[in-house]
PDB file of N, CA and C in Angstrom:
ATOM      1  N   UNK A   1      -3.397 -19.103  -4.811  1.00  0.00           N
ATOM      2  CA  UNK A   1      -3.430 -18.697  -3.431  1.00  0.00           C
ATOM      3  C   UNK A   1      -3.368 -17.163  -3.381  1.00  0.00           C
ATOM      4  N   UNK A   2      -4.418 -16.903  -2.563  1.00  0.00           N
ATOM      5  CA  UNK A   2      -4.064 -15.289  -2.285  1.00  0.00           C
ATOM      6  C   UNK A   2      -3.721 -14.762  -1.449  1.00  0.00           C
ATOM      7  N   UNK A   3      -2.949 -13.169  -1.689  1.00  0.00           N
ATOM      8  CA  UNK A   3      -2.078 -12.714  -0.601  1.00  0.00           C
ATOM      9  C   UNK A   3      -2.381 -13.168   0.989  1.00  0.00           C
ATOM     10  N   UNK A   4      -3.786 -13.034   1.230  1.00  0.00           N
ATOM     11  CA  UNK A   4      -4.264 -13.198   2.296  1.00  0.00           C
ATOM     12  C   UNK A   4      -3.526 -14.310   3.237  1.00  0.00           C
ATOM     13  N   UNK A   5      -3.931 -15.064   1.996  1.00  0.00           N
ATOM     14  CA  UNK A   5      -3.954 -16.653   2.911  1.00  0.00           C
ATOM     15  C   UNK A   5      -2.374 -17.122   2.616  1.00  0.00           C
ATOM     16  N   UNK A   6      -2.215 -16.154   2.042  1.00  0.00           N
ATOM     17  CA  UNK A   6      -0.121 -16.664   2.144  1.00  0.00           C
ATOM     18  C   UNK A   6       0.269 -16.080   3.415  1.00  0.00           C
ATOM     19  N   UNK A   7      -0.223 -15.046   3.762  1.00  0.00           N
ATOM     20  CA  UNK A   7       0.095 -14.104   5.045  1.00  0.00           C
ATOM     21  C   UNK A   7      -0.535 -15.209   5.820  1.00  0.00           C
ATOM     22  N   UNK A   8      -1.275 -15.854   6.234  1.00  0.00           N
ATOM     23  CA  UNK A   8      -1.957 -16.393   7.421  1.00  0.00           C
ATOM     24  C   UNK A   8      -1.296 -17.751   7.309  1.00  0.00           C
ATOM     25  N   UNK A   9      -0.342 -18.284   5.730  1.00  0.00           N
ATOM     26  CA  UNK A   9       0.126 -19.811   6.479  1.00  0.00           C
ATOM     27  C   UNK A   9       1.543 -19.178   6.589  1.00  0.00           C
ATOM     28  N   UNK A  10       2.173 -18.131   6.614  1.00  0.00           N
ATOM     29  CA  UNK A  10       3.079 -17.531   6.948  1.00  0.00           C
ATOM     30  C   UNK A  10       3.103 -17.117   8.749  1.00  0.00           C
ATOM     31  N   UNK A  11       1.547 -16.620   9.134  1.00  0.00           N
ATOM     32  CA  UNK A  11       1.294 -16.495  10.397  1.00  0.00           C
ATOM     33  C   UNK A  11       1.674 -18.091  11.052  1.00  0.00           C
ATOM     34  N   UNK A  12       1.002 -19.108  10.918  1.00  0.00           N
ATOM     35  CA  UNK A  12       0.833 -19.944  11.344  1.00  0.00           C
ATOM     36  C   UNK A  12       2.704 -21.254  11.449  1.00  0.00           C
ATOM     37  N   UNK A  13       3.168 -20.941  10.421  1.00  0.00           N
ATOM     38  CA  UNK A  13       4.432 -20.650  10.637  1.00  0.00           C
ATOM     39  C   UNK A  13       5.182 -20.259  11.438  1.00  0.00           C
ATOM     40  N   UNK A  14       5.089 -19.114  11.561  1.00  0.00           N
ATOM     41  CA  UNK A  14       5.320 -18.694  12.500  1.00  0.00           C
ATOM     42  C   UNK A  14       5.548 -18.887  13.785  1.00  0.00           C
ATOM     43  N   UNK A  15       3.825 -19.933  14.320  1.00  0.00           N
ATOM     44  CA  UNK A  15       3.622 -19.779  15.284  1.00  0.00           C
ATOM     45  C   UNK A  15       4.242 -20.981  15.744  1.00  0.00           C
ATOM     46  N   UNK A  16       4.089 -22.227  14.604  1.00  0.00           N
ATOM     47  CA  UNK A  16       5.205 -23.158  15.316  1.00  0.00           C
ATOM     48  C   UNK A  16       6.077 -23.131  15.651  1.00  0.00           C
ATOM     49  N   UNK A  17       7.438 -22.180  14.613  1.00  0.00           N
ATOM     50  CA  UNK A  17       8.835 -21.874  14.759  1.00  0.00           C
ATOM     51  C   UNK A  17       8.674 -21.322  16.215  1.00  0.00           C
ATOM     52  N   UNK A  18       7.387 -20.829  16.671  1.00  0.00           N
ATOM     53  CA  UNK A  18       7.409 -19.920  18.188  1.00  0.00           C
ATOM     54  C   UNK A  18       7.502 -21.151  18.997  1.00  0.00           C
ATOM     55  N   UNK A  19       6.983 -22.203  18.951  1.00  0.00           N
ATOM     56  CA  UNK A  19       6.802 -23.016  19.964  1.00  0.00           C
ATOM     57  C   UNK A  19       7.898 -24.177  20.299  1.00  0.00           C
ATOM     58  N   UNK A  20       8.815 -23.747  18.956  1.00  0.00           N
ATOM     59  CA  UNK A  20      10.436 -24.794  19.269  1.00  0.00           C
ATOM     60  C   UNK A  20      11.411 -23.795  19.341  1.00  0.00           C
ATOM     61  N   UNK A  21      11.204 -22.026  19.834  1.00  0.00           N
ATOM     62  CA  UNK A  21      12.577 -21.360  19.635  1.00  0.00           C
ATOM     63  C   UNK A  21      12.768 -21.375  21.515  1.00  0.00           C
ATOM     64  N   UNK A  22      14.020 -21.533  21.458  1.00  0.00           N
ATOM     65  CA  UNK A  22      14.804 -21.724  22.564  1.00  0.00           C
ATOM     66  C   UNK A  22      15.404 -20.274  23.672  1.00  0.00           C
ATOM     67  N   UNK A  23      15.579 -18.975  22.409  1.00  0.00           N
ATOM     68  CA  UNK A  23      16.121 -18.190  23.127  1.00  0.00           C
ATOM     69  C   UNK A  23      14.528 -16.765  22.852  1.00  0.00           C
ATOM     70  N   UNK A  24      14.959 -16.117  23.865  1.00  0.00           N
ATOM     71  CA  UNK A  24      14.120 -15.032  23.973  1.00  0.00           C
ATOM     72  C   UNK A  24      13.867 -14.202  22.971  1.00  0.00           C
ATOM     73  N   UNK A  25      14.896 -13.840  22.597  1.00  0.00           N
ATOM     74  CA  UNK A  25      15.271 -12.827  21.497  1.00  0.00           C
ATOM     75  C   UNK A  25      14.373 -13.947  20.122  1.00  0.00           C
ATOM     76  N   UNK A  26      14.944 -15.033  19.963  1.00  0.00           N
ATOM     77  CA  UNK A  26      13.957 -15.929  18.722  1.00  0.00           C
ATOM     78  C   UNK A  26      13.115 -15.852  19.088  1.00  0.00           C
ATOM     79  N   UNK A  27      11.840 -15.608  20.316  1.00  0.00           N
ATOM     80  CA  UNK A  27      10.729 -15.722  20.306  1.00  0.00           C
ATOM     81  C   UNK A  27       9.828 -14.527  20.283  1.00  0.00           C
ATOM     82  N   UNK A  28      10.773 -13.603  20.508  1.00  0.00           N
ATOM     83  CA  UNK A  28       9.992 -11.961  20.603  1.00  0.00           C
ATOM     84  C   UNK A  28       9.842 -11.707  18.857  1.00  0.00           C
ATOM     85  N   UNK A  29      11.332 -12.322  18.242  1.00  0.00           N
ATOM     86  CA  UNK A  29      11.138 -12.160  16.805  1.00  0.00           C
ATOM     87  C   UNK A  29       9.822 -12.653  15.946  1.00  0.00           C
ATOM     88  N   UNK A  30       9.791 -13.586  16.806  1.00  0.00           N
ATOM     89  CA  UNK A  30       8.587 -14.495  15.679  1.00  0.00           C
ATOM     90  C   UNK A  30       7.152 -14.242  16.700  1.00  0.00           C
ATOM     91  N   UNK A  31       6.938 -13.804  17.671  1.00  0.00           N
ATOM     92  CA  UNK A  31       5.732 -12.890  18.104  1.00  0.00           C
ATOM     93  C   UNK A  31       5.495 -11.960  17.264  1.00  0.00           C
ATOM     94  N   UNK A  32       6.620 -11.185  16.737  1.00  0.00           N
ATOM     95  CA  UNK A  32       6.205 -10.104  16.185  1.00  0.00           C
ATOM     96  C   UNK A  32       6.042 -10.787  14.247  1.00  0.00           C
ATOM     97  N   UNK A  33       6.172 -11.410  14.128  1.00  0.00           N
ATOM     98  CA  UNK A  33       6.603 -11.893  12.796  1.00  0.00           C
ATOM     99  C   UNK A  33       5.177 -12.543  12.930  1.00  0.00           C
ATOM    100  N   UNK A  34       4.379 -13.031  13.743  1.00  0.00           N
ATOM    101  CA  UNK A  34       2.913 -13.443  13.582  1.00  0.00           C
ATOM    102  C   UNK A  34       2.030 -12.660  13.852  1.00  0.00           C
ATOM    103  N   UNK A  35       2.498 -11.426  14.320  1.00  0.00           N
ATOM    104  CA  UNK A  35       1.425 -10.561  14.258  1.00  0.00           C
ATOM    105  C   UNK A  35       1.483  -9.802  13.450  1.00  0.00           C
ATOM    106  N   UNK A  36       2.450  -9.558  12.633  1.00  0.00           N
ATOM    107  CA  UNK A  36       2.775  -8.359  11.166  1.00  0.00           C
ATOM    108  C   UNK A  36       1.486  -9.772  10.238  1.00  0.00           C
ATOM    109  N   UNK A  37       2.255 -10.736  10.355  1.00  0.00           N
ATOM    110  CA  UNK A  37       1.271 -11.668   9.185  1.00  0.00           C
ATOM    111  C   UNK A  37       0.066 -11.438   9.263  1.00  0.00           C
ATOM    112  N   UNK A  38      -0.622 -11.456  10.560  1.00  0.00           N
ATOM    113  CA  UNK A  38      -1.672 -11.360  10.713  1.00  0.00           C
ATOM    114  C   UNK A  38      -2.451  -9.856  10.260  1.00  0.00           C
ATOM    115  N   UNK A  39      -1.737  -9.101  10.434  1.00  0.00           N
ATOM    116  CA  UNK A  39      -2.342  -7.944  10.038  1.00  0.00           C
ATOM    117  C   UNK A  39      -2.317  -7.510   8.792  1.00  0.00           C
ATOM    118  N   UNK A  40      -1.166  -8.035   8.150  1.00  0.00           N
ATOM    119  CA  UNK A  40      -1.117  -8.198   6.813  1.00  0.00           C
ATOM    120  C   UNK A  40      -2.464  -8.861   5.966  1.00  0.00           C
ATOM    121  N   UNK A  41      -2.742  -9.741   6.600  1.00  0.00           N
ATOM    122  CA  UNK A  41      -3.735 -10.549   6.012  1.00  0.00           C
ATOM    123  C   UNK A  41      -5.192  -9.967   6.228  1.00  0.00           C
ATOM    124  N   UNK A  42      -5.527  -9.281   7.362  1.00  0.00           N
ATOM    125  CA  UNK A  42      -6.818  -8.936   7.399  1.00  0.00           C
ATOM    126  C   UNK A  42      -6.703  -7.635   6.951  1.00  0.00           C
ATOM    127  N   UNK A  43      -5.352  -7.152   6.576  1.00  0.00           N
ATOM    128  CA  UNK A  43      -6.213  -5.512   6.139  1.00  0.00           C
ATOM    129  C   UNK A  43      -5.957  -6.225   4.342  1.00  0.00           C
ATOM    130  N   UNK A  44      -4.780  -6.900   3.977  1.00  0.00           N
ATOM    131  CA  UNK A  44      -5.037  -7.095   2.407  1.00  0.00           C
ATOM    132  C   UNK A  44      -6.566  -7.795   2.514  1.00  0.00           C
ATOM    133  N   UNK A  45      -7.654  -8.476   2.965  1.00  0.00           N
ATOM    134  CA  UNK A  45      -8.734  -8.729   3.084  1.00  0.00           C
ATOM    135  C   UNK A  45      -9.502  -7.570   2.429  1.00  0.00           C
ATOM    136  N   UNK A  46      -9.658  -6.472   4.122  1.00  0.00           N
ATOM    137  CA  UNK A  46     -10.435  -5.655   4.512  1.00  0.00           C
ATOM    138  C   UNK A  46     -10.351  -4.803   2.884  1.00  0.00           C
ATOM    139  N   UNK A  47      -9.076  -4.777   2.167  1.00  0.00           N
ATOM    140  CA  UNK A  47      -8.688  -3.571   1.316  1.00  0.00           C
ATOM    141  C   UNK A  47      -9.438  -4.357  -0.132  1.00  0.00           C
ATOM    142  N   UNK A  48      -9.654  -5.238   0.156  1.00  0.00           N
ATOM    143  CA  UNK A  48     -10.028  -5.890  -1.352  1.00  0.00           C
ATOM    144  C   UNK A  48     -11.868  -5.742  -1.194  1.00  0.00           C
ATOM    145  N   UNK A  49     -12.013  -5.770  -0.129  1.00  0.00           N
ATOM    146  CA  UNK A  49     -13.178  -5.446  -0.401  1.00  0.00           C
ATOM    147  C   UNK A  49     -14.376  -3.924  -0.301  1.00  0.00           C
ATOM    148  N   UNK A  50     -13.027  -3.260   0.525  1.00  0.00           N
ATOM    149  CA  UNK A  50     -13.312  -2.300   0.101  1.00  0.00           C
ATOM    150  C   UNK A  50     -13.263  -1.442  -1.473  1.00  0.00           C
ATOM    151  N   UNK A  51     -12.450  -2.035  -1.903  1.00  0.00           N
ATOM    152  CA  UNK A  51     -12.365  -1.553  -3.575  1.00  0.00           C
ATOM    153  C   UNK A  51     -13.639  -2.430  -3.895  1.00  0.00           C
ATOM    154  N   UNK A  52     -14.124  -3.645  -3.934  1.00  0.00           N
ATOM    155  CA  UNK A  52     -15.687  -3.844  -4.463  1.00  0.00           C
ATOM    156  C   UNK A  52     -16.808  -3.306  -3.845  1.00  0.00           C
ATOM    157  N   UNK A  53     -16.310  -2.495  -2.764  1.00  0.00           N
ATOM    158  CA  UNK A  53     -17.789  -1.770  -2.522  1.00  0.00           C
ATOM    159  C   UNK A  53     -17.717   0.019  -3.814  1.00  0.00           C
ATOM    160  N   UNK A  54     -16.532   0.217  -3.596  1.00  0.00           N
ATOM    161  CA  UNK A  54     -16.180   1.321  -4.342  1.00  0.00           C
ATOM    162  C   UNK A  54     -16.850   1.109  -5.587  1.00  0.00           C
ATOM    163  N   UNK A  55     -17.232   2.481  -6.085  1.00  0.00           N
ATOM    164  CA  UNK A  55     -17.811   2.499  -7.753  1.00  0.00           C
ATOM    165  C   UNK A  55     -16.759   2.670  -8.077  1.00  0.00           C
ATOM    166  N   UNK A  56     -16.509   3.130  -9.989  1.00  0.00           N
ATOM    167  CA  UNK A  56     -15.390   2.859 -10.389  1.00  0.00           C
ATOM    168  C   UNK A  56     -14.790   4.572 -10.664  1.00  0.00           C
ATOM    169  N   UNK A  57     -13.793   4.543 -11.227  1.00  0.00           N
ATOM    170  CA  UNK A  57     -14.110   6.460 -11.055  1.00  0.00           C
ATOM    171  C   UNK A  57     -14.545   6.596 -12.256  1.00  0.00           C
ATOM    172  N   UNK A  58     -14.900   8.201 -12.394  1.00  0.00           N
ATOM    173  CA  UNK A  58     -15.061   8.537 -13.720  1.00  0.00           C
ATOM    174  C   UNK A  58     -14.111   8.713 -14.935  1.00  0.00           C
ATOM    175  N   UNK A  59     -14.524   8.778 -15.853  1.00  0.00           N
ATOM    176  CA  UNK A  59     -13.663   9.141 -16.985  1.00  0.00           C
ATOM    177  C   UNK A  59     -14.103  10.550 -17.121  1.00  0.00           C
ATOM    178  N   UNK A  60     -13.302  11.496 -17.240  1.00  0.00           N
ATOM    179  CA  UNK A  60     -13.224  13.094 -17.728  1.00  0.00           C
ATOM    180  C   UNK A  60     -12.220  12.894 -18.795  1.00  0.00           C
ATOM    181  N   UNK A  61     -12.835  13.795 -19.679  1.00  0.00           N
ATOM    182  CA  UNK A  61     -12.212  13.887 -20.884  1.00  0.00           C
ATOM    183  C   UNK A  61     -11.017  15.468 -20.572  1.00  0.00           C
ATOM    184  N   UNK A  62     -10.196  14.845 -21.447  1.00  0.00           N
ATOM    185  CA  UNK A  62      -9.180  15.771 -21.412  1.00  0.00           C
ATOM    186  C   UNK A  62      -9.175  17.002 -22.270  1.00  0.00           C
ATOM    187  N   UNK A  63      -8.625  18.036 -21.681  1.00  0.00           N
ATOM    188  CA  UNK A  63      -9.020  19.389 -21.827  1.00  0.00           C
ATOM    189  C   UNK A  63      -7.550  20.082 -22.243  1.00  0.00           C
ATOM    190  N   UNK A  64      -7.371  20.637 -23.683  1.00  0.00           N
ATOM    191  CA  UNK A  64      -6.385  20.877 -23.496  1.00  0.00           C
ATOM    192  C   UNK A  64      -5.911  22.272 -22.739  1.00  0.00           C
ATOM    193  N   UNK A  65      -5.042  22.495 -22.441  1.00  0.00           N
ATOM    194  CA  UNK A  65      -4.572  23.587 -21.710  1.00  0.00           C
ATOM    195  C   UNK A  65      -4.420  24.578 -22.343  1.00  0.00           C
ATOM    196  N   UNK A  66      -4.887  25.607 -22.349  1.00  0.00           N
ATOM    197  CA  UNK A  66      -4.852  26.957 -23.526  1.00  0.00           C
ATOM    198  C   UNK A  66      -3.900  28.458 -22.609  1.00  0.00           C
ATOM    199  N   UNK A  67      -3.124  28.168 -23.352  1.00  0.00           N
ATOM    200  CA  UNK A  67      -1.869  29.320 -22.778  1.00  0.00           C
ATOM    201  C   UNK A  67      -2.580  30.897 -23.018  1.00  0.00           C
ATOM    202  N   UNK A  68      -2.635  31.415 -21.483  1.00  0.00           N
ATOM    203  CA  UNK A  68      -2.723  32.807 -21.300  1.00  0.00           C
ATOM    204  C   UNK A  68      -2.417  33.514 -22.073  1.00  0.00           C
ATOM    205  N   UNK A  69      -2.819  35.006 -22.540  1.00  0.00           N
ATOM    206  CA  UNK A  69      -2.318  36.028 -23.786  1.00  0.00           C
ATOM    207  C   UNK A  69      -1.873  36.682 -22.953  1.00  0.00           C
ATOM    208  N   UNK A  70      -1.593  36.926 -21.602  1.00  0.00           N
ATOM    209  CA  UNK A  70      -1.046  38.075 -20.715  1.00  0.00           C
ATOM    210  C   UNK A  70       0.311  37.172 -19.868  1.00  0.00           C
ATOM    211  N   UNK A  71       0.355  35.854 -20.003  1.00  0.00           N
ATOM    212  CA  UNK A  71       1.477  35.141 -19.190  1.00  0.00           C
ATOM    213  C   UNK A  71       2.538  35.269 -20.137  1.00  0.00           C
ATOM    214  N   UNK A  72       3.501  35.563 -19.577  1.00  0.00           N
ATOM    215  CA  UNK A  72       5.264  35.390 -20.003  1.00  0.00           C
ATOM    216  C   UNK A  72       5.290  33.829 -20.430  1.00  0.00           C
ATOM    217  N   UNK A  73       6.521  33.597 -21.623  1.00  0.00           N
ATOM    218  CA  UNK A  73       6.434  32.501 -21.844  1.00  0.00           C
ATOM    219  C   UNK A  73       7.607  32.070 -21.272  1.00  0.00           C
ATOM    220  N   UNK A  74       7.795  30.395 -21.376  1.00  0.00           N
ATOM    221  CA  UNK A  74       8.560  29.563 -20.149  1.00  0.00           C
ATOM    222  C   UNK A  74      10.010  30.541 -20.991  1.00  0.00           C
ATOM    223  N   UNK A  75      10.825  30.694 -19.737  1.00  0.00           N
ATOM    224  CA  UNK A  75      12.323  30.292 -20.029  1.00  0.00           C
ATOM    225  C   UNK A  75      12.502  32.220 -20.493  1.00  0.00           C
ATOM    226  N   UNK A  76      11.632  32.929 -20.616  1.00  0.00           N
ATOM    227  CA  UNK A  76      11.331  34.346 -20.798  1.00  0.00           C
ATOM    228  C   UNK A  76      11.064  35.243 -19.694  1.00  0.00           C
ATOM    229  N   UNK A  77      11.849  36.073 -19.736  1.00  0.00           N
ATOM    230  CA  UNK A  77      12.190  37.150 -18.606  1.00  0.00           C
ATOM    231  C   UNK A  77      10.755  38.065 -18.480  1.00  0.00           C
ATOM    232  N   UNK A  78      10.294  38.198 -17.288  1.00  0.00           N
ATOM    233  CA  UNK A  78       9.177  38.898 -17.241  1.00  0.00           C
ATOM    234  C   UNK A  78       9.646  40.496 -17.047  1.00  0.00           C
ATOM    235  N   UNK A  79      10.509  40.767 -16.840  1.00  0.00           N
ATOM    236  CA  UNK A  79      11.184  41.954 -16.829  1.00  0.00           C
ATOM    237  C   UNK A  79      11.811  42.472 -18.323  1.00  0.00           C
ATOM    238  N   UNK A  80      11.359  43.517 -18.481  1.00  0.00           N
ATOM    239  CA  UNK A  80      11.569  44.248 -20.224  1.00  0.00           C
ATOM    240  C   UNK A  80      12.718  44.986 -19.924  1.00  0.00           C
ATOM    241  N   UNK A  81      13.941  44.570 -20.847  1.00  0.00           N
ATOM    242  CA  UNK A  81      15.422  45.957 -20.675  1.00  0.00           C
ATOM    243  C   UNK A  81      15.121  46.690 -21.502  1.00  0.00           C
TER     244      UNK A  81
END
């Protein structure tokens, strides 16, 4: 099962617990508790397929870092006594 569709039987959940809660406060909770699911679910969707439209990145090769002949070295006072 994927995230998606755990979020949407989590929505749906939800929506029953909405239709047997008794006090206000339980029902504003689980309004909002089916609409986080829900949005949960269509953007983990929307996001998965946006990474398959995506190419993949590149590989750059690593470069090593070549220390300045005019920079002070770490932990060395740039000031001469």
């Amino acid at each position: 099962m994927t995230k998606a569709e755990e979020y949407q039987t989590k929505a749906a959940e939800a929506l029953a617990q909405l239709a047997e809660a008794t006090t206000e406060a339980e029902r504003s909770r689980l309004r909002r508790a089916h609409s986080v699911y829900v949005k949960l679910s269509t953007h983990g969707a929307e996001a998965a397929a946006r990474a398959e439209r995506r190419p993949p990145p590149r590989i750059k090769p690593e470069k090593p870092t070549a220390a300045k002949p005019g920079a002070p070295r770490s932990g060395a006072s740039a000031f001469k006594i």
